[in-house]
PDB file of N, CA and C in Angstrom:
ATOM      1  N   UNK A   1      50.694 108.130  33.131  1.00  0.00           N
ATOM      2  CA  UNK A   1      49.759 107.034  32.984  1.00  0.00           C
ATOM      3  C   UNK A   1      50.177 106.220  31.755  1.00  0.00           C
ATOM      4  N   UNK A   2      50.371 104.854  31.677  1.00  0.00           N
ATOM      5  CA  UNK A   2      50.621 104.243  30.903  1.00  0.00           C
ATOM      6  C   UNK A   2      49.414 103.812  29.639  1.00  0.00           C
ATOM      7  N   UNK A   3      49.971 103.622  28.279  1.00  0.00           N
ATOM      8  CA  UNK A   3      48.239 102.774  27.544  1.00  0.00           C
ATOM      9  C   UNK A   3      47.957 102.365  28.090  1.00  0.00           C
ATOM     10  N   UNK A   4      48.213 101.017  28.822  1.00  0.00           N
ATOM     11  CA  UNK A   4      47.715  99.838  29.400  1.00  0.00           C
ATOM     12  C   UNK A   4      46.630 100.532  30.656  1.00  0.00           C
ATOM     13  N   UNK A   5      47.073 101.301  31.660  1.00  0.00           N
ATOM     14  CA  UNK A   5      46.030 102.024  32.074  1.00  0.00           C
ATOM     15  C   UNK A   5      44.764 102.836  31.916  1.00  0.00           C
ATOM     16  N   UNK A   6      45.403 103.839  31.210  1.00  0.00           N
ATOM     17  CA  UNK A   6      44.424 104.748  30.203  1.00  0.00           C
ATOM     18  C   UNK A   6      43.103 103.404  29.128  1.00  0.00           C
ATOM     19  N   UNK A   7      43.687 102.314  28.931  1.00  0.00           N
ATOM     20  CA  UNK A   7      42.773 101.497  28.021  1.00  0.00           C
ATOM     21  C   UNK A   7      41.758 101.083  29.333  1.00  0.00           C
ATOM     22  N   UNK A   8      42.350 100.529  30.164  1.00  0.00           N
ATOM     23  CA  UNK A   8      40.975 100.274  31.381  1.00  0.00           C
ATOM     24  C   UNK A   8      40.735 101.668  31.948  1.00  0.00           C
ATOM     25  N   UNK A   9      41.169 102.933  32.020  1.00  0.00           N
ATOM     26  CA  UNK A   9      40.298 103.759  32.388  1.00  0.00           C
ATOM     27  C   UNK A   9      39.153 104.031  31.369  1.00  0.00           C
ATOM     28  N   UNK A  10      39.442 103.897  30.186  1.00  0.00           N
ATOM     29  CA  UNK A  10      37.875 103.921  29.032  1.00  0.00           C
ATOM     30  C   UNK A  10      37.542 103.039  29.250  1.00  0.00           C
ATOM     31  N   UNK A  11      37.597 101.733  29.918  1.00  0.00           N
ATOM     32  CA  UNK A  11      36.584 100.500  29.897  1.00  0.00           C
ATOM     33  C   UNK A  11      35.538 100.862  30.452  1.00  0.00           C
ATOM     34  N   UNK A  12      36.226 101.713  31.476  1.00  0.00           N
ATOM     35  CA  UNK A  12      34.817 101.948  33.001  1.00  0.00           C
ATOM     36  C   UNK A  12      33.981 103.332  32.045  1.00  0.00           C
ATOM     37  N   UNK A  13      34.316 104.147  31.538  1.00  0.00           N
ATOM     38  CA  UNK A  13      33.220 104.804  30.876  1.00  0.00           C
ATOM     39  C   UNK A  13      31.858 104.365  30.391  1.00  0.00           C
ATOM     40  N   UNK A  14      31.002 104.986  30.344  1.00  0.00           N
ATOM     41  CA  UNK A  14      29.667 104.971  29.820  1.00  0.00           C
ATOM     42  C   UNK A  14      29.572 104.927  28.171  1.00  0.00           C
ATOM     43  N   UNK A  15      29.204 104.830  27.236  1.00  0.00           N
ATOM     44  CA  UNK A  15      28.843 104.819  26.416  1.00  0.00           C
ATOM     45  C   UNK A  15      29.325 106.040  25.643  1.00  0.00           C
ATOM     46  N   UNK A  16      27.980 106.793  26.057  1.00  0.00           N
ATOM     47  CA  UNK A  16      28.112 108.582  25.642  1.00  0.00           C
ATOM     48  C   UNK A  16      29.759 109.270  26.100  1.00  0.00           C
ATOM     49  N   UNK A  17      30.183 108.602  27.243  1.00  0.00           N
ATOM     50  CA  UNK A  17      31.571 109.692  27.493  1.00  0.00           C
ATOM     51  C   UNK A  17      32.363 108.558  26.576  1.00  0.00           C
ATOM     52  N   UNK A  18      32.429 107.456  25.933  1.00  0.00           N
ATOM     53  CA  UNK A  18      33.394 106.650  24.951  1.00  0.00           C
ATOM     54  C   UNK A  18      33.172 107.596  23.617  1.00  0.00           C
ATOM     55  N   UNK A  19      31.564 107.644  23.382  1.00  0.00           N
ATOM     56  CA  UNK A  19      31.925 108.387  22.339  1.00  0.00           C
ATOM     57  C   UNK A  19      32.227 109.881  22.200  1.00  0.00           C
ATOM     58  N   UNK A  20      32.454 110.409  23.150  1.00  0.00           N
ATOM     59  CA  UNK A  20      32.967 111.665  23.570  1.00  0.00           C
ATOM     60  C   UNK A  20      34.155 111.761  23.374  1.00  0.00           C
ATOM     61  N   UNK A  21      34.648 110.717  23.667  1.00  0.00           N
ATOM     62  CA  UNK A  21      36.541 110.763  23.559  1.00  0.00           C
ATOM     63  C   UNK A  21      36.768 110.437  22.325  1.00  0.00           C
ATOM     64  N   UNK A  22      35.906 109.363  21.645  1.00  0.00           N
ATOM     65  CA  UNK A  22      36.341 109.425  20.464  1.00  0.00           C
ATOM     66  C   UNK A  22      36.543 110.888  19.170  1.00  0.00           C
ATOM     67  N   UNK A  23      35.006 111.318  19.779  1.00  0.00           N
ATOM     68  CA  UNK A  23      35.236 112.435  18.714  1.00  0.00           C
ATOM     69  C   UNK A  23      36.396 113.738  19.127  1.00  0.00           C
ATOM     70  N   UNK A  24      36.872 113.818  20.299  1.00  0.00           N
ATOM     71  CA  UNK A  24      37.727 114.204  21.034  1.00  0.00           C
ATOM     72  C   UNK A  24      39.128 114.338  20.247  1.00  0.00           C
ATOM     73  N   UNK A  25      39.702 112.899  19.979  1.00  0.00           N
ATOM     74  CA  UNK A  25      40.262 112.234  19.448  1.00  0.00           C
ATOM     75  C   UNK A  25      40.335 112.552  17.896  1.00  0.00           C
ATOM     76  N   UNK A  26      39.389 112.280  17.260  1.00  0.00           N
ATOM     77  CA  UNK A  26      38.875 112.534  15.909  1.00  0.00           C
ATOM     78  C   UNK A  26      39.671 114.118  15.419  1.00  0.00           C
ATOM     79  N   UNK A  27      39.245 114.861  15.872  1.00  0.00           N
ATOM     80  CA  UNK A  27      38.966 116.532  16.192  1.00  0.00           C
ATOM     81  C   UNK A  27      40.869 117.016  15.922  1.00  0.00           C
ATOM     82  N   UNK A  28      41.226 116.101  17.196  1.00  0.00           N
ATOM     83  CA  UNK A  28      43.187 116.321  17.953  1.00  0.00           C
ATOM     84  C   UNK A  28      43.614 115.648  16.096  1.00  0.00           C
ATOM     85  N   UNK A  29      43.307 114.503  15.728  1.00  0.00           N
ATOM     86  CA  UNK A  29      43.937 114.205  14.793  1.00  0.00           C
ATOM     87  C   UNK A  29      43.701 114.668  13.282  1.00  0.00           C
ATOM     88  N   UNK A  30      42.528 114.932  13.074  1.00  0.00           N
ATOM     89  CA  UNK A  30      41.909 115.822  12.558  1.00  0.00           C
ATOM     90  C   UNK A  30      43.120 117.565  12.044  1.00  0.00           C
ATOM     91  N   UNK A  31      43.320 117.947  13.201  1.00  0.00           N
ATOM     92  CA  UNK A  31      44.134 118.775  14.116  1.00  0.00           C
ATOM     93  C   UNK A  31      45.551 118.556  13.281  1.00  0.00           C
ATOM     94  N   UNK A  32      45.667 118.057  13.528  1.00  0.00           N
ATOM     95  CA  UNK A  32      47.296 117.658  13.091  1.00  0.00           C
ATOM     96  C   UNK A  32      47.466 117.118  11.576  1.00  0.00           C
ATOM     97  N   UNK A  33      46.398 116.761  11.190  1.00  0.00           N
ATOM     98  CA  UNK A  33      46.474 116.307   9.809  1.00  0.00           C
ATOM     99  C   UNK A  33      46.742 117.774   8.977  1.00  0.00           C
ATOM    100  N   UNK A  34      46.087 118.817   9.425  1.00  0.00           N
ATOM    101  CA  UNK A  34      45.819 119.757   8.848  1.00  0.00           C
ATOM    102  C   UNK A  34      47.506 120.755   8.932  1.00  0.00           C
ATOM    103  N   UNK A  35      47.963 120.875  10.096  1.00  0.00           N
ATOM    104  CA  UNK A  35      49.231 121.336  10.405  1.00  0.00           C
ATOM    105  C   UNK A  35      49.843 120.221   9.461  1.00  0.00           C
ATOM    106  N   UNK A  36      49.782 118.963   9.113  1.00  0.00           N
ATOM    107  CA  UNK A  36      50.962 118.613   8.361  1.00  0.00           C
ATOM    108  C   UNK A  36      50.714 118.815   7.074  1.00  0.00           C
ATOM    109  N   UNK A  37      49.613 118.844   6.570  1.00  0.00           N
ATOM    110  CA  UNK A  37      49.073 119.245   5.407  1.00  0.00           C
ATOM    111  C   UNK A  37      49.915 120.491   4.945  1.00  0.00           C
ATOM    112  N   UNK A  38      49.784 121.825   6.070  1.00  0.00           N
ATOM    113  CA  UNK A  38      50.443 123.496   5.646  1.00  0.00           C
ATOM    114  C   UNK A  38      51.745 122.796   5.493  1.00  0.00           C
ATOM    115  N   UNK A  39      52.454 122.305   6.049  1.00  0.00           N
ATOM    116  CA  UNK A  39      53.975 121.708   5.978  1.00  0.00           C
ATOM    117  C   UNK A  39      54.732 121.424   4.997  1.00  0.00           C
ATOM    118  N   UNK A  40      53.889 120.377   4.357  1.00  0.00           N
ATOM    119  CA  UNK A  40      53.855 119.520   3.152  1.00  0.00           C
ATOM    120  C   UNK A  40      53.682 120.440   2.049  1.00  0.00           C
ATOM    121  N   UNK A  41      52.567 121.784   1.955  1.00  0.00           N
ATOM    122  CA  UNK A  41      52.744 122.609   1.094  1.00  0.00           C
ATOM    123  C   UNK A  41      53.490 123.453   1.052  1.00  0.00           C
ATOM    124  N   UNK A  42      54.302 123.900   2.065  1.00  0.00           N
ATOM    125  CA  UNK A  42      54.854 125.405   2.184  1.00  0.00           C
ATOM    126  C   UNK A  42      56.373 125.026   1.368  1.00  0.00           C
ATOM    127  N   UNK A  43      56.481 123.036   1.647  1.00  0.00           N
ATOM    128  CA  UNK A  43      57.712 122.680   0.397  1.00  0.00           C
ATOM    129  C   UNK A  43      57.539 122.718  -0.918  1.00  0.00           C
ATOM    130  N   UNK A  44      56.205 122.829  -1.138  1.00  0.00           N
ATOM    131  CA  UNK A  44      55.883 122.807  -2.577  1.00  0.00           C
ATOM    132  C   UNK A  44      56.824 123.955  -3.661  1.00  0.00           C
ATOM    133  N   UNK A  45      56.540 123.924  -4.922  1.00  0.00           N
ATOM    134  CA  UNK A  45      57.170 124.761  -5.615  1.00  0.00           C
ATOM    135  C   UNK A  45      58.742 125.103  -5.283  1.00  0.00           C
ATOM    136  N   UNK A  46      59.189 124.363  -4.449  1.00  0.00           N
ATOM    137  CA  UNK A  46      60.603 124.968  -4.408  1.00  0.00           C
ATOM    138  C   UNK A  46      61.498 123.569  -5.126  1.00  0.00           C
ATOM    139  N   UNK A  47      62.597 124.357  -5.533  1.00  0.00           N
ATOM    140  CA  UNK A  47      63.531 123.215  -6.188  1.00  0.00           C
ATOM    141  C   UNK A  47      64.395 122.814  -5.289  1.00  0.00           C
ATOM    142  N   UNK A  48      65.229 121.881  -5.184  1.00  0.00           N
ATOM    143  CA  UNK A  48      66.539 121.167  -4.795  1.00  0.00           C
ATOM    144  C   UNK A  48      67.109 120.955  -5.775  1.00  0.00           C
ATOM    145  N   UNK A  49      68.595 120.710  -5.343  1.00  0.00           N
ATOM    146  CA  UNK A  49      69.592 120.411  -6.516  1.00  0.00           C
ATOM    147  C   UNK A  49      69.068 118.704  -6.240  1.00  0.00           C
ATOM    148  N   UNK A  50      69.300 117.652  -7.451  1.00  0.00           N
ATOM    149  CA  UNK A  50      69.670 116.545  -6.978  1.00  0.00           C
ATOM    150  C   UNK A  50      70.825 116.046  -8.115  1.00  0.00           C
ATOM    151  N   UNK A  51      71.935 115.110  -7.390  1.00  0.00           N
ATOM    152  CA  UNK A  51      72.356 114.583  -8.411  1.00  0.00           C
ATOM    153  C   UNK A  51      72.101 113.696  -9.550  1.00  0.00           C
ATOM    154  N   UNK A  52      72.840 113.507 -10.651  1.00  0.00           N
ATOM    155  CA  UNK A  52      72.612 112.898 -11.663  1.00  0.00           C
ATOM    156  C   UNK A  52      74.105 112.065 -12.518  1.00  0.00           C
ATOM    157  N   UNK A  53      73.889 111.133 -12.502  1.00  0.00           N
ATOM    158  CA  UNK A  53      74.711 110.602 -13.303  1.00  0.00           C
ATOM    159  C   UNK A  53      74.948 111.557 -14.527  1.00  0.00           C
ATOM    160  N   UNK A  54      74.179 111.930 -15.407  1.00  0.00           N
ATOM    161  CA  UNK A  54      73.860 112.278 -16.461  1.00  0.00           C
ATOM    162  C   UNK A  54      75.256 113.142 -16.786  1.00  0.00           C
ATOM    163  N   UNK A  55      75.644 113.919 -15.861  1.00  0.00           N
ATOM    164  CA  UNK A  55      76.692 115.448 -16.050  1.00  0.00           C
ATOM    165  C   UNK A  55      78.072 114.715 -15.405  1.00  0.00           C
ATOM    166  N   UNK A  56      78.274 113.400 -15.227  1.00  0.00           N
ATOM    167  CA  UNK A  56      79.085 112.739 -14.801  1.00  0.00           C
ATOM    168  C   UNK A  56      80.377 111.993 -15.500  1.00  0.00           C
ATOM    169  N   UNK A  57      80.401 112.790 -16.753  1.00  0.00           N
ATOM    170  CA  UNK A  57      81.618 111.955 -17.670  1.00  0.00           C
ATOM    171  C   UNK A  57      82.727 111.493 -17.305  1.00  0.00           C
ATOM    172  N   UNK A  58      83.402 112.100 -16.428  1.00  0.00           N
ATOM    173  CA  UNK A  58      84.539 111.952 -15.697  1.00  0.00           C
ATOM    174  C   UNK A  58      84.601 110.641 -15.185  1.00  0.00           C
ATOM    175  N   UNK A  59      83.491 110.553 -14.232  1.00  0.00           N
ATOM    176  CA  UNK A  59      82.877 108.992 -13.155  1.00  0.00           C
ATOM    177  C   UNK A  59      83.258 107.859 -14.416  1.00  0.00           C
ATOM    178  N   UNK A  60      82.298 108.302 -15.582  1.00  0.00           N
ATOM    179  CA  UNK A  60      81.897 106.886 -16.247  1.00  0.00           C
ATOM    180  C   UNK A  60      82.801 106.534 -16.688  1.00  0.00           C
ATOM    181  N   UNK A  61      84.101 107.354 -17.645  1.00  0.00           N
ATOM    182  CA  UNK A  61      84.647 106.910 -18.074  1.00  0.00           C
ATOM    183  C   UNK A  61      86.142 106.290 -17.056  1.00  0.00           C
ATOM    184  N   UNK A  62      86.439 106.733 -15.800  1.00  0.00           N
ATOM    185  CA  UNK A  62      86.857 106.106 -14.962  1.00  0.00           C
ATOM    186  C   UNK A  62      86.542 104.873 -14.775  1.00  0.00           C
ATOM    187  N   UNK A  63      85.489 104.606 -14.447  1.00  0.00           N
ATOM    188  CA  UNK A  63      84.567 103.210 -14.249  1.00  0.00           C
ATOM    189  C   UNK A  63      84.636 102.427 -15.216  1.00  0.00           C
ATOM    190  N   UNK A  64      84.461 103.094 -16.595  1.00  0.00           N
ATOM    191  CA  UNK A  64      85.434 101.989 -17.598  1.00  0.00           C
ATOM    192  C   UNK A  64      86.297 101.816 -17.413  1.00  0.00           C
ATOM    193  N   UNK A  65      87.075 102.412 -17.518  1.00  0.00           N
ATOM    194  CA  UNK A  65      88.450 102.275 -17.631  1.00  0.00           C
ATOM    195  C   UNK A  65      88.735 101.289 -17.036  1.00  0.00           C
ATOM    196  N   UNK A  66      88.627 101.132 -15.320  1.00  0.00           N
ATOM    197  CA  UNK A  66      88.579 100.260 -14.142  1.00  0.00           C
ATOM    198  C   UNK A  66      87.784  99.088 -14.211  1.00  0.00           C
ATOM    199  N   UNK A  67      86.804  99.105 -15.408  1.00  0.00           N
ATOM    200  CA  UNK A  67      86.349  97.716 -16.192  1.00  0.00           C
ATOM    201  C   UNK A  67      86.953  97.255 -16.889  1.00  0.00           C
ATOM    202  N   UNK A  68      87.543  97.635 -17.208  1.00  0.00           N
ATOM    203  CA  UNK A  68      88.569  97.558 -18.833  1.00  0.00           C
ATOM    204  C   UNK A  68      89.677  96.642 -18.037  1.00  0.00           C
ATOM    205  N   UNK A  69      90.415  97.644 -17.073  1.00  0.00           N
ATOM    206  CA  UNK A  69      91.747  96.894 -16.519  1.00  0.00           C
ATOM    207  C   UNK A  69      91.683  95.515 -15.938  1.00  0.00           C
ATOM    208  N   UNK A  70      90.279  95.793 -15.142  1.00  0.00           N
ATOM    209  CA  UNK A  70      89.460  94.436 -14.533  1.00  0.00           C
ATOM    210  C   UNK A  70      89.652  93.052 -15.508  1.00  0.00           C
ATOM    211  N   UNK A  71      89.299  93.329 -16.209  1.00  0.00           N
ATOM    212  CA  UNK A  71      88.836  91.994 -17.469  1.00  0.00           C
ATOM    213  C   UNK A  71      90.478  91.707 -17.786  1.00  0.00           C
ATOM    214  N   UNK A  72      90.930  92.811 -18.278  1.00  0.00           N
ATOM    215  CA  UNK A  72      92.330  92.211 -18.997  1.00  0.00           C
ATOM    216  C   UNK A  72      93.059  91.675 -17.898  1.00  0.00           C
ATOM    217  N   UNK A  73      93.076  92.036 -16.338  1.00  0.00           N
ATOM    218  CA  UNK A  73      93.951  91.411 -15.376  1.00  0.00           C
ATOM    219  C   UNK A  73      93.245  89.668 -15.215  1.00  0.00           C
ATOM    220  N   UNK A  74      91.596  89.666 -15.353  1.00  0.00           N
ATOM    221  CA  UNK A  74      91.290  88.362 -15.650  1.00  0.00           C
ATOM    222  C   UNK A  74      91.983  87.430 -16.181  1.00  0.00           C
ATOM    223  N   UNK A  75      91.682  87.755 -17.804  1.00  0.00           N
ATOM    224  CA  UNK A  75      92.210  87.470 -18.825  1.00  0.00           C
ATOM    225  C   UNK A  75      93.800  86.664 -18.713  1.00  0.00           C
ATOM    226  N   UNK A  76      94.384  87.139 -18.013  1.00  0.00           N
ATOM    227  CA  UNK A  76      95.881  87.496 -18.398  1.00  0.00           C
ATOM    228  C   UNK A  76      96.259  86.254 -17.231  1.00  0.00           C
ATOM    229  N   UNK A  77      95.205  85.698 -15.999  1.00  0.00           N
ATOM    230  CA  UNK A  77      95.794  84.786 -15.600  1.00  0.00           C
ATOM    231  C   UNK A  77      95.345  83.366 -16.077  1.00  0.00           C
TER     232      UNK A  77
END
């Protein structure tokens, strides 16, 4: 069944069965908020590595360097 269907099958409902589905609805998402909630915690407290420039001396001073040569090949024409 497509939305587009399913939206006119709630048109033809009554009142009381609209708000039936809603809380239906409510309940399912409700539902799932809670499963992503355990999810979201069970990552808690744990570490990952991430990188950092910081431990990177090697990089930077390459990258000068390769700034350095940059400018003077400027320079030089």
């Amino acid at each position: 069944m497509s939305l587009n269907d399913l939206l006119l099958e709630l048109d033809r409902l009554t009142r009381a069965e609209k708000l039936h589905v809603i809380q239906h609805l409510a309940h399912e998402l409700e539902s799932e908020e809670r499963v992503t909630a355990q999810v979201g915690e069970s990552k808690l407290g744990k570490q990952y590595d991430v990188w950092s420039p910081q431990d990177a001396g090697g990089a930077v001073a390459t990258l000068h360097r390769l700034l350095q040569e940059h400018d003077q090949d400027n320079h030089d024409d």
